[in-house]
PDB file of N, CA and C in Angstrom:
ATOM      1  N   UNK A   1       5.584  -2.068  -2.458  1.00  0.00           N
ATOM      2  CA  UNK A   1       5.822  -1.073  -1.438  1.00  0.00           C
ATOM      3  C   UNK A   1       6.941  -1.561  -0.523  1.00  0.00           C
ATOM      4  N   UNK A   2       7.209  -0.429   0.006  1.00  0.00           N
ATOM      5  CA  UNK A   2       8.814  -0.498   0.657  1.00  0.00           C
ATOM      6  C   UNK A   2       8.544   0.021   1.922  1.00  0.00           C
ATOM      7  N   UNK A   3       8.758  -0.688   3.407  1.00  0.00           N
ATOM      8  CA  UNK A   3       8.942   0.455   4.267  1.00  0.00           C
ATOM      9  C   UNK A   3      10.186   0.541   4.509  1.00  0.00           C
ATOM     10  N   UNK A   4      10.403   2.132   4.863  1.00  0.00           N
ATOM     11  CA  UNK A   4      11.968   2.162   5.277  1.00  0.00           C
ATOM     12  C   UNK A   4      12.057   2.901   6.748  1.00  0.00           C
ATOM     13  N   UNK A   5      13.028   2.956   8.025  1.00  0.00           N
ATOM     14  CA  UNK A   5      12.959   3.539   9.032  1.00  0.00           C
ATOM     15  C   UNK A   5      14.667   4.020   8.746  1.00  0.00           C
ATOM     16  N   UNK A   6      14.365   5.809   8.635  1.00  0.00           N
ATOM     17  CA  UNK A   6      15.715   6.220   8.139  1.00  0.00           C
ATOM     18  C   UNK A   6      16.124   6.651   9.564  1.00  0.00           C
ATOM     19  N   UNK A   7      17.565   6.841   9.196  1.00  0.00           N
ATOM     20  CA  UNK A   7      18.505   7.580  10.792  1.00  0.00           C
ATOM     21  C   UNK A   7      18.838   8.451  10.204  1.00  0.00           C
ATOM     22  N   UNK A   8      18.685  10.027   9.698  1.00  0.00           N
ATOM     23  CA  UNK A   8      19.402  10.967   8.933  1.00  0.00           C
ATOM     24  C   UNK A   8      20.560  11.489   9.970  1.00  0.00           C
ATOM     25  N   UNK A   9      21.691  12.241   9.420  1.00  0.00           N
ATOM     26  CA  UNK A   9      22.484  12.552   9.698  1.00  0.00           C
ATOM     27  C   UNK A   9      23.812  11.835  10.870  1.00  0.00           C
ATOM     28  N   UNK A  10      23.609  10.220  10.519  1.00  0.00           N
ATOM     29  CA  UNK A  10      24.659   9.424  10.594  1.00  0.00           C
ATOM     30  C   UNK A  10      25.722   8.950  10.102  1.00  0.00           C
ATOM     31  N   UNK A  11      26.544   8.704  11.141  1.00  0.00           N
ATOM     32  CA  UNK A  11      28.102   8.906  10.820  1.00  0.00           C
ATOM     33  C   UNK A  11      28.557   7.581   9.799  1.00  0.00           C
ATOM     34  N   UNK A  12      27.488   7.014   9.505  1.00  0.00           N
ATOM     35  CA  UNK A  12      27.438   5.945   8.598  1.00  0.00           C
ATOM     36  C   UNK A  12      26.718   5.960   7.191  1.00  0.00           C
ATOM     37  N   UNK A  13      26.654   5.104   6.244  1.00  0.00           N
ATOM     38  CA  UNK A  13      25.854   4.520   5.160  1.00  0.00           C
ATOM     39  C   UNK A  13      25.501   2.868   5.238  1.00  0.00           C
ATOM     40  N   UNK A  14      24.524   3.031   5.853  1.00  0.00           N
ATOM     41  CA  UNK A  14      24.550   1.280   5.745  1.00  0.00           C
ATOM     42  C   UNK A  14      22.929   0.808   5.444  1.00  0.00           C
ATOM     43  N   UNK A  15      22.534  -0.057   5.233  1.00  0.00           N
ATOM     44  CA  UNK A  15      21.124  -0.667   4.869  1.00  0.00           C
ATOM     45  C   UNK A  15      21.318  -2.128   5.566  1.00  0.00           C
ATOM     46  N   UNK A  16      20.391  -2.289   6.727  1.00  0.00           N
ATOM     47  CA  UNK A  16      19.662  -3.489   7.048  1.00  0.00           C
ATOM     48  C   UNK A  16      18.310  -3.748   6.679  1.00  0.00           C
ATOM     49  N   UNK A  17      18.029  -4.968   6.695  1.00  0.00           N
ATOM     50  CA  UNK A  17      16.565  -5.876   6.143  1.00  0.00           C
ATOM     51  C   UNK A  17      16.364  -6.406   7.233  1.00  0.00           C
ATOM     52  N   UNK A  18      15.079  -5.866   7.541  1.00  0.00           N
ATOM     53  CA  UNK A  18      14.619  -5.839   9.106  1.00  0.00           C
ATOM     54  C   UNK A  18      13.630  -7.178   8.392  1.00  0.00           C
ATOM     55  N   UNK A  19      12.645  -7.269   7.275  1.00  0.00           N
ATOM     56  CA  UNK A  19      11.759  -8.085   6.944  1.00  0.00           C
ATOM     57  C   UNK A  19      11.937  -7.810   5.604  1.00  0.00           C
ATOM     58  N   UNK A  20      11.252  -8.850   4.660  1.00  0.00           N
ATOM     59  CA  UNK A  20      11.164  -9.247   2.796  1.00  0.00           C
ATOM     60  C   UNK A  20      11.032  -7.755   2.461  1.00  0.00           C
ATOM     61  N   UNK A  21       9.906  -6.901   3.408  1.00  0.00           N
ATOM     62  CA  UNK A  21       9.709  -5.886   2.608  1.00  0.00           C
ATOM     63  C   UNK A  21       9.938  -4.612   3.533  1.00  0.00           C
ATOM     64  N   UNK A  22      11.111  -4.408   4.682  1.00  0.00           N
ATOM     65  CA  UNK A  22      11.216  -3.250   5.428  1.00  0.00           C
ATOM     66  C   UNK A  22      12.672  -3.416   5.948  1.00  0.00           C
ATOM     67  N   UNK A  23      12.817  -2.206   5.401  1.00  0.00           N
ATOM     68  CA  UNK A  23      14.474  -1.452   6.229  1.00  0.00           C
ATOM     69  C   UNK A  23      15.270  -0.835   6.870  1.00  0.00           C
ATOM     70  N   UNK A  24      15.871  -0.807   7.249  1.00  0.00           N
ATOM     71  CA  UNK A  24      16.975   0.234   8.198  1.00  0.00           C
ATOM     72  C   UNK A  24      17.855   0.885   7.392  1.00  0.00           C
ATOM     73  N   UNK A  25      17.737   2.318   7.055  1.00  0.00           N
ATOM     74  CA  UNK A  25      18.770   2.949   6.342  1.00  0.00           C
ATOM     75  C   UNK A  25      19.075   4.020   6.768  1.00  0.00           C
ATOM     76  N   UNK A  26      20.940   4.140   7.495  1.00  0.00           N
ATOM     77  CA  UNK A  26      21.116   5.396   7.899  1.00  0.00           C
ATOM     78  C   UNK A  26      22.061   6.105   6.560  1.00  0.00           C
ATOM     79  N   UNK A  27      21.902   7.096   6.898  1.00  0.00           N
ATOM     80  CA  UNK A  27      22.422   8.021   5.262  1.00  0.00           C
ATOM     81  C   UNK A  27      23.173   9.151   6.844  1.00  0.00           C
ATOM     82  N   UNK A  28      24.496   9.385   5.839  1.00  0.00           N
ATOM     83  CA  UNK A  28      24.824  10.693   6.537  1.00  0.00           C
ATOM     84  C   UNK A  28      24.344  12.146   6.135  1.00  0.00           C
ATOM     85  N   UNK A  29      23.347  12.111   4.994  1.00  0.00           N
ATOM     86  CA  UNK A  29      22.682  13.599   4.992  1.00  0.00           C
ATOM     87  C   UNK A  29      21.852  13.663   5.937  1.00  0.00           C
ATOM     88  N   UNK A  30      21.856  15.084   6.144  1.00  0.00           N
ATOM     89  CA  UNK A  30      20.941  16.166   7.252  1.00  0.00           C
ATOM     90  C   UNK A  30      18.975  16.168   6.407  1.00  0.00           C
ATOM     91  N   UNK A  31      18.263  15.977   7.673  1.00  0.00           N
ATOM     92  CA  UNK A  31      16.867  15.931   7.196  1.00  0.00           C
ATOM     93  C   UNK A  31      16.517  17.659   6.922  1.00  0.00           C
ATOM     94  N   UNK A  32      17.192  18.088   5.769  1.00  0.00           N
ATOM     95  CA  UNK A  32      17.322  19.826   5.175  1.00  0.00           C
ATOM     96  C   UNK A  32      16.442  19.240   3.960  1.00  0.00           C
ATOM     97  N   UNK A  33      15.262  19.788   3.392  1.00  0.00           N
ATOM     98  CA  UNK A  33      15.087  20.013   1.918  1.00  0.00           C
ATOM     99  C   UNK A  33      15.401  18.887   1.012  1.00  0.00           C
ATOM    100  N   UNK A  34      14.823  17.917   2.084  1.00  0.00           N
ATOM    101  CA  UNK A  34      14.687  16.165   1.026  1.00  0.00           C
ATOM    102  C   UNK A  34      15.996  15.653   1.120  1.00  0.00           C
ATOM    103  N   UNK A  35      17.394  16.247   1.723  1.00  0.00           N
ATOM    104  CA  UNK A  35      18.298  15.771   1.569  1.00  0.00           C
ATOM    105  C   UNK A  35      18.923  14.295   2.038  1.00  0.00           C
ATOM    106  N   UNK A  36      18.384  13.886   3.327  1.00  0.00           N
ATOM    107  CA  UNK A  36      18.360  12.607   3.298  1.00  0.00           C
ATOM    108  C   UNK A  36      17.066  11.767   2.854  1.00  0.00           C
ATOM    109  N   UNK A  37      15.833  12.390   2.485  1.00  0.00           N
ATOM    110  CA  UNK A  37      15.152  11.240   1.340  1.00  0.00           C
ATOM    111  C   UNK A  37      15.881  11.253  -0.072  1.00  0.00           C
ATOM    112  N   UNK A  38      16.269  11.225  -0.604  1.00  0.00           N
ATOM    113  CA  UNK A  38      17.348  11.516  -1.592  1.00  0.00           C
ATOM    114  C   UNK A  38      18.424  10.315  -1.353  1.00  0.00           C
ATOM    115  N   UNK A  39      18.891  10.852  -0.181  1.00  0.00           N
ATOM    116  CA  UNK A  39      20.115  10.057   0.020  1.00  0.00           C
ATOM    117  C   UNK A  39      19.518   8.007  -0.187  1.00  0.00           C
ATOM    118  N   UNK A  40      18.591   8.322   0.803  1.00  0.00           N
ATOM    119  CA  UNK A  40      17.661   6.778   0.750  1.00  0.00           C
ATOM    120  C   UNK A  40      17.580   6.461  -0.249  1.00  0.00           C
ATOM    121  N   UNK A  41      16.868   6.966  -1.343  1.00  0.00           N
ATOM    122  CA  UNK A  41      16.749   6.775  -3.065  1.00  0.00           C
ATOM    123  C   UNK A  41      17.633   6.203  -3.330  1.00  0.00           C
ATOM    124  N   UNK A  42      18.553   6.767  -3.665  1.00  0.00           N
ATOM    125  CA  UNK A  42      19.350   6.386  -4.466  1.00  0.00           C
ATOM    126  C   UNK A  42      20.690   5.063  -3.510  1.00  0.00           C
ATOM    127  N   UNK A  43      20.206   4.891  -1.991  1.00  0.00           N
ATOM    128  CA  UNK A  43      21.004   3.850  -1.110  1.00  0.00           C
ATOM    129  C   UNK A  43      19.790   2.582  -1.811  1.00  0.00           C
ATOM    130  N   UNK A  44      18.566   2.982  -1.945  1.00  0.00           N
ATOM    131  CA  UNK A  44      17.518   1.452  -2.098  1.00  0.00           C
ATOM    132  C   UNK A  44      18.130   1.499  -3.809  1.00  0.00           C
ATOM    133  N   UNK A  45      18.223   2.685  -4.588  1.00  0.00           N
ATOM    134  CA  UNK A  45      18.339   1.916  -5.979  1.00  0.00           C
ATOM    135  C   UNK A  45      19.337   1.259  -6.465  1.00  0.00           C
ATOM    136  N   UNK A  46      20.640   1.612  -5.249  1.00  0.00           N
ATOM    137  CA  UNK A  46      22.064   0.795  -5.416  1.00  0.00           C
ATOM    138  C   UNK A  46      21.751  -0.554  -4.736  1.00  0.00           C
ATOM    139  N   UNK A  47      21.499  -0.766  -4.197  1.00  0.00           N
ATOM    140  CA  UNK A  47      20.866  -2.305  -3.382  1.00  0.00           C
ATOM    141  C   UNK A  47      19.813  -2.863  -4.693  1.00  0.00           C
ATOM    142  N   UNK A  48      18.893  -2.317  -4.681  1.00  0.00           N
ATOM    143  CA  UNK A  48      17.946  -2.997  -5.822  1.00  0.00           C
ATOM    144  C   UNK A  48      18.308  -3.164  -6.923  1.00  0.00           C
ATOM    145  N   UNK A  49      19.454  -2.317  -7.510  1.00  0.00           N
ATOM    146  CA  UNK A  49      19.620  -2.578  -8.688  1.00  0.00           C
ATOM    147  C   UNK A  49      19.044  -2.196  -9.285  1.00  0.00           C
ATOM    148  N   UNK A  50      18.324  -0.742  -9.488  1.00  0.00           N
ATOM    149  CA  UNK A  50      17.426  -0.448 -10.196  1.00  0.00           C
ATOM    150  C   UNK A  50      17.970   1.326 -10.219  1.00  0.00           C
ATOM    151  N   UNK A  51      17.608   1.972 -11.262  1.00  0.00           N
ATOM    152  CA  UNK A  51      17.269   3.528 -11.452  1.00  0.00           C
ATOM    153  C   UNK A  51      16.349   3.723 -10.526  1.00  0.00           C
ATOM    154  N   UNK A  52      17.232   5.044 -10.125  1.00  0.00           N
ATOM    155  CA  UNK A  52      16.527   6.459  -8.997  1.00  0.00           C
ATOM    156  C   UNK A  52      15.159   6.327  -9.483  1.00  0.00           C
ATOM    157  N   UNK A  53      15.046   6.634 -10.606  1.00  0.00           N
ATOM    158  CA  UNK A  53      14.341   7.112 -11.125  1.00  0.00           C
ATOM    159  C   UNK A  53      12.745   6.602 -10.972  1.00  0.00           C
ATOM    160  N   UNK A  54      12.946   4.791 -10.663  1.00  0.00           N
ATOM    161  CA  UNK A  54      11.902   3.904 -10.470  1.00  0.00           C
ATOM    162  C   UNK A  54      11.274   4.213  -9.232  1.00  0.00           C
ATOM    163  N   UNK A  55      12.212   4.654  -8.249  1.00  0.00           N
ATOM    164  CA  UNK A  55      11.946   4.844  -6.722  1.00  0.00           C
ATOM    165  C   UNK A  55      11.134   5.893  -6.293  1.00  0.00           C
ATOM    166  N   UNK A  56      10.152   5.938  -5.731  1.00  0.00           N
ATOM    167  CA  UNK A  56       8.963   6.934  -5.539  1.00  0.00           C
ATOM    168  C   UNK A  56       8.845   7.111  -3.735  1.00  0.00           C
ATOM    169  N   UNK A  57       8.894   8.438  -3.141  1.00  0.00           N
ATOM    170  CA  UNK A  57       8.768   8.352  -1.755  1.00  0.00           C
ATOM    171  C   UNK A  57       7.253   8.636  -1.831  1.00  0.00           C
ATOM    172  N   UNK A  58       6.140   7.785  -1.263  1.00  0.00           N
ATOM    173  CA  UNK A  58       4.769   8.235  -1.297  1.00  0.00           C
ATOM    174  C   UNK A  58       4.317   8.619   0.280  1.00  0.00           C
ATOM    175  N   UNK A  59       5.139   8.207   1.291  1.00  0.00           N
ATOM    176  CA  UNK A  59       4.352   8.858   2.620  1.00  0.00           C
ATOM    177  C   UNK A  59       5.734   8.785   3.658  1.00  0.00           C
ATOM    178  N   UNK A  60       5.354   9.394   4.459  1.00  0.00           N
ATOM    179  CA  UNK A  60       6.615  10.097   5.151  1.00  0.00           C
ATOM    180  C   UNK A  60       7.850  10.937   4.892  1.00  0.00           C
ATOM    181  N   UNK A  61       7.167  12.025   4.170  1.00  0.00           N
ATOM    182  CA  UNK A  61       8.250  13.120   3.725  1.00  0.00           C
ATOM    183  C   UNK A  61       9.016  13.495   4.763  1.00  0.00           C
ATOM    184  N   UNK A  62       8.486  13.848   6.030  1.00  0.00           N
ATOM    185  CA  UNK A  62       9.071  14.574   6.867  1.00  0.00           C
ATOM    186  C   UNK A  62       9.400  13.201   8.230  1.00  0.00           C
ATOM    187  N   UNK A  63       8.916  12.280   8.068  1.00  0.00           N
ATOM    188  CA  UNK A  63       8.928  11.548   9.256  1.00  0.00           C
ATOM    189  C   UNK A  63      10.223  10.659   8.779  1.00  0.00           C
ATOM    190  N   UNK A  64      10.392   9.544  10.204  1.00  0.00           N
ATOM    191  CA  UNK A  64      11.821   8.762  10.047  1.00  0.00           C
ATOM    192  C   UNK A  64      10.879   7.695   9.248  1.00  0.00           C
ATOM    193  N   UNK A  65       9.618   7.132   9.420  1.00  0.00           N
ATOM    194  CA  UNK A  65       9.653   6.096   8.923  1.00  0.00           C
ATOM    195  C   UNK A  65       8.387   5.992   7.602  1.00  0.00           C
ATOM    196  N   UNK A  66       8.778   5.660   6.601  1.00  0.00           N
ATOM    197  CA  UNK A  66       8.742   6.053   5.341  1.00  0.00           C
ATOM    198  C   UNK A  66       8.136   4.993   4.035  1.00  0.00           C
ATOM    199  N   UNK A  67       7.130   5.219   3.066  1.00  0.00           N
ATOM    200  CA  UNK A  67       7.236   3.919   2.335  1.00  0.00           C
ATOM    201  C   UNK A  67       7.117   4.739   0.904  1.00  0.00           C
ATOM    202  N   UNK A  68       8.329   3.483   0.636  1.00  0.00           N
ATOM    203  CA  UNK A  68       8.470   3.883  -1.002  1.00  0.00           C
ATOM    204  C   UNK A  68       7.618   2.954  -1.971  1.00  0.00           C
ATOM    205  N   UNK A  69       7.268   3.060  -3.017  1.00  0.00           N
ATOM    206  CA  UNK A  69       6.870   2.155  -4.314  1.00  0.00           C
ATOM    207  C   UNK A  69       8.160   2.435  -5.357  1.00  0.00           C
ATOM    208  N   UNK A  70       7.961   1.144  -6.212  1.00  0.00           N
ATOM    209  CA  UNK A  70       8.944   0.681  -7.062  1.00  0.00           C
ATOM    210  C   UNK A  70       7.963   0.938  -8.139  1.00  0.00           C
ATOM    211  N   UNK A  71       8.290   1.700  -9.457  1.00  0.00           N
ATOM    212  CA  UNK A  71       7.609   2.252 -10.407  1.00  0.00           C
ATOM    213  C   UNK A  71       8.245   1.609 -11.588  1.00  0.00           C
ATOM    214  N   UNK A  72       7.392   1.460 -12.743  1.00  0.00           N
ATOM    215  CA  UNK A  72       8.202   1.124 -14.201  1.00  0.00           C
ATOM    216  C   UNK A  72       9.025  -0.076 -14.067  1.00  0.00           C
ATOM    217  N   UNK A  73       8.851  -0.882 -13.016  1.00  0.00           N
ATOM    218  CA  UNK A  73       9.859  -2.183 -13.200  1.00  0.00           C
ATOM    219  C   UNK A  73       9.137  -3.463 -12.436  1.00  0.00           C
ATOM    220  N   UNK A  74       9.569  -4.491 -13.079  1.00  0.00           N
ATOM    221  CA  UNK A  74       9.034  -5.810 -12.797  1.00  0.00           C
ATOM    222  C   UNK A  74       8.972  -6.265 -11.202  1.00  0.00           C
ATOM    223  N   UNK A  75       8.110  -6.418 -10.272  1.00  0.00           N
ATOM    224  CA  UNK A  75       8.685  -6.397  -8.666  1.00  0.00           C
ATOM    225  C   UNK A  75       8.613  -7.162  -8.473  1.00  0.00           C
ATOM    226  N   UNK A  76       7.722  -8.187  -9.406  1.00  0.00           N
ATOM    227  CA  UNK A  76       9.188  -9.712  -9.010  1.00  0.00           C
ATOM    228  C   UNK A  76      10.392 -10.154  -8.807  1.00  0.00           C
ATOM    229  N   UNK A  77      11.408  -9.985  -9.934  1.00  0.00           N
ATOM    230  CA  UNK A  77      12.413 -10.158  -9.599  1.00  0.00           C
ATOM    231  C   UNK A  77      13.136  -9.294  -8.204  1.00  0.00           C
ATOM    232  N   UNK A  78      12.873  -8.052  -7.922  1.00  0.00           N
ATOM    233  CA  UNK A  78      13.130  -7.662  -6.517  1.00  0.00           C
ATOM    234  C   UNK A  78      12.242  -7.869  -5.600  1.00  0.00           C
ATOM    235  N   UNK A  79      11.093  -8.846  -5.541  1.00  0.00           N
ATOM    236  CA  UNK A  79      11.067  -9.210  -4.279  1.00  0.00           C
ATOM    237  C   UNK A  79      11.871 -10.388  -4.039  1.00  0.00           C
ATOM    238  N   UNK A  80      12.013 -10.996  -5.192  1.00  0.00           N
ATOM    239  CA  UNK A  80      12.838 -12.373  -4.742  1.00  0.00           C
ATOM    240  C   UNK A  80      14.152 -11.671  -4.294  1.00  0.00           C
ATOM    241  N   UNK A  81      15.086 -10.680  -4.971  1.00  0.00           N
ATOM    242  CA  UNK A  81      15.908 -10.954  -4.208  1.00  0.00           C
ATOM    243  C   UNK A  81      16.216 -10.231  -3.166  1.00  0.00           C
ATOM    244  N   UNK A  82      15.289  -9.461  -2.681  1.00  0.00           N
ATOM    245  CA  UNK A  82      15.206  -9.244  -0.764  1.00  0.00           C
ATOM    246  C   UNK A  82      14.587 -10.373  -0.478  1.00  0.00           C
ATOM    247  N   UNK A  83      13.884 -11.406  -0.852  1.00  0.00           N
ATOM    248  CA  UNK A  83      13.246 -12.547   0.206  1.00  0.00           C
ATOM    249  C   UNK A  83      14.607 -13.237   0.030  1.00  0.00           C
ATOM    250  N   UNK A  84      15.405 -13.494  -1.046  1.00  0.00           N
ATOM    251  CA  UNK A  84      16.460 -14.403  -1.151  1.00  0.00           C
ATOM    252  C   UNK A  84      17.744 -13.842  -0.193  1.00  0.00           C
ATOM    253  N   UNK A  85      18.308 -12.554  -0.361  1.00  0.00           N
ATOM    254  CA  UNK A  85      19.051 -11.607   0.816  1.00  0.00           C
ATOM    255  C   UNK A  85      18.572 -12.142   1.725  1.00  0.00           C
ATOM    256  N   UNK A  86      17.145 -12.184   2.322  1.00  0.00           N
ATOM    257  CA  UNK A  86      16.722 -12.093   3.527  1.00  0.00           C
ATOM    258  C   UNK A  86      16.829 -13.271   4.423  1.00  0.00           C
ATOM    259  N   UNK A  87      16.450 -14.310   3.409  1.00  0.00           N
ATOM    260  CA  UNK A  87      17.139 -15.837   3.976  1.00  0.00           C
ATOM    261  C   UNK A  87      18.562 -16.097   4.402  1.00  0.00           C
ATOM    262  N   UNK A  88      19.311 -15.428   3.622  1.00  0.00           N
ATOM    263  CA  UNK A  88      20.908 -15.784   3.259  1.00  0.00           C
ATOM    264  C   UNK A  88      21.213 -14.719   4.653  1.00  0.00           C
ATOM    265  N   UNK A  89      20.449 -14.028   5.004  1.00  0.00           N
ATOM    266  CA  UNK A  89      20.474 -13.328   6.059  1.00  0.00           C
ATOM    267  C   UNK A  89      21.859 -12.185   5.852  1.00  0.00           C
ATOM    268  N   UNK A  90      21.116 -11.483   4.697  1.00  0.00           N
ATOM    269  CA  UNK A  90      22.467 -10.720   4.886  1.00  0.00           C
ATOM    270  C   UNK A  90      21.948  -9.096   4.682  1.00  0.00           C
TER     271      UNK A  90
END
């Protein structure tokens, strides 16, 4: 599990690692019809390295702060490397 605390409709794209397993992600889509959960998706599956497709939003559809599960893939290797990111502090 993933928490995420989104900023929708910012003038940015960026992802911080607040902790091993919680983030800061502002997306410049508008909170319209999933459009910035969407945007998040596919900002955590470019960071993780993983298919959209694995990425599951299970609570906070409508709210800023949000937790995803990682589906169909090994979550070992991505927890190590957000605990390893997270050291390297980046």
């Amino acid at each position: 599990m993933i928490k995420v605390k989104v900023f929708p409709s910012a003038g940015k794209q960026e992802i911080i690692k607040k902790s091993e397993d919680s983030f800061e992600i502002w997306v410049k889509e508008k909170p319209i019809q999933g459009q910035a959960n969407r945007a998040v998706i596919s900002a955590l599956a470019g960071y993780l390295e993983i298919p959209r497709e694995n990425i599951r939003l299970i609570k906070g559809f409508k709210q800023r702060n949000k937790i995803f599960k990682i589906n169909g893939f090994n979550h070992r290797p991505i927890k190590k490397r957000i605990l390893l990111d997270f050291k390297a502090g980046k």
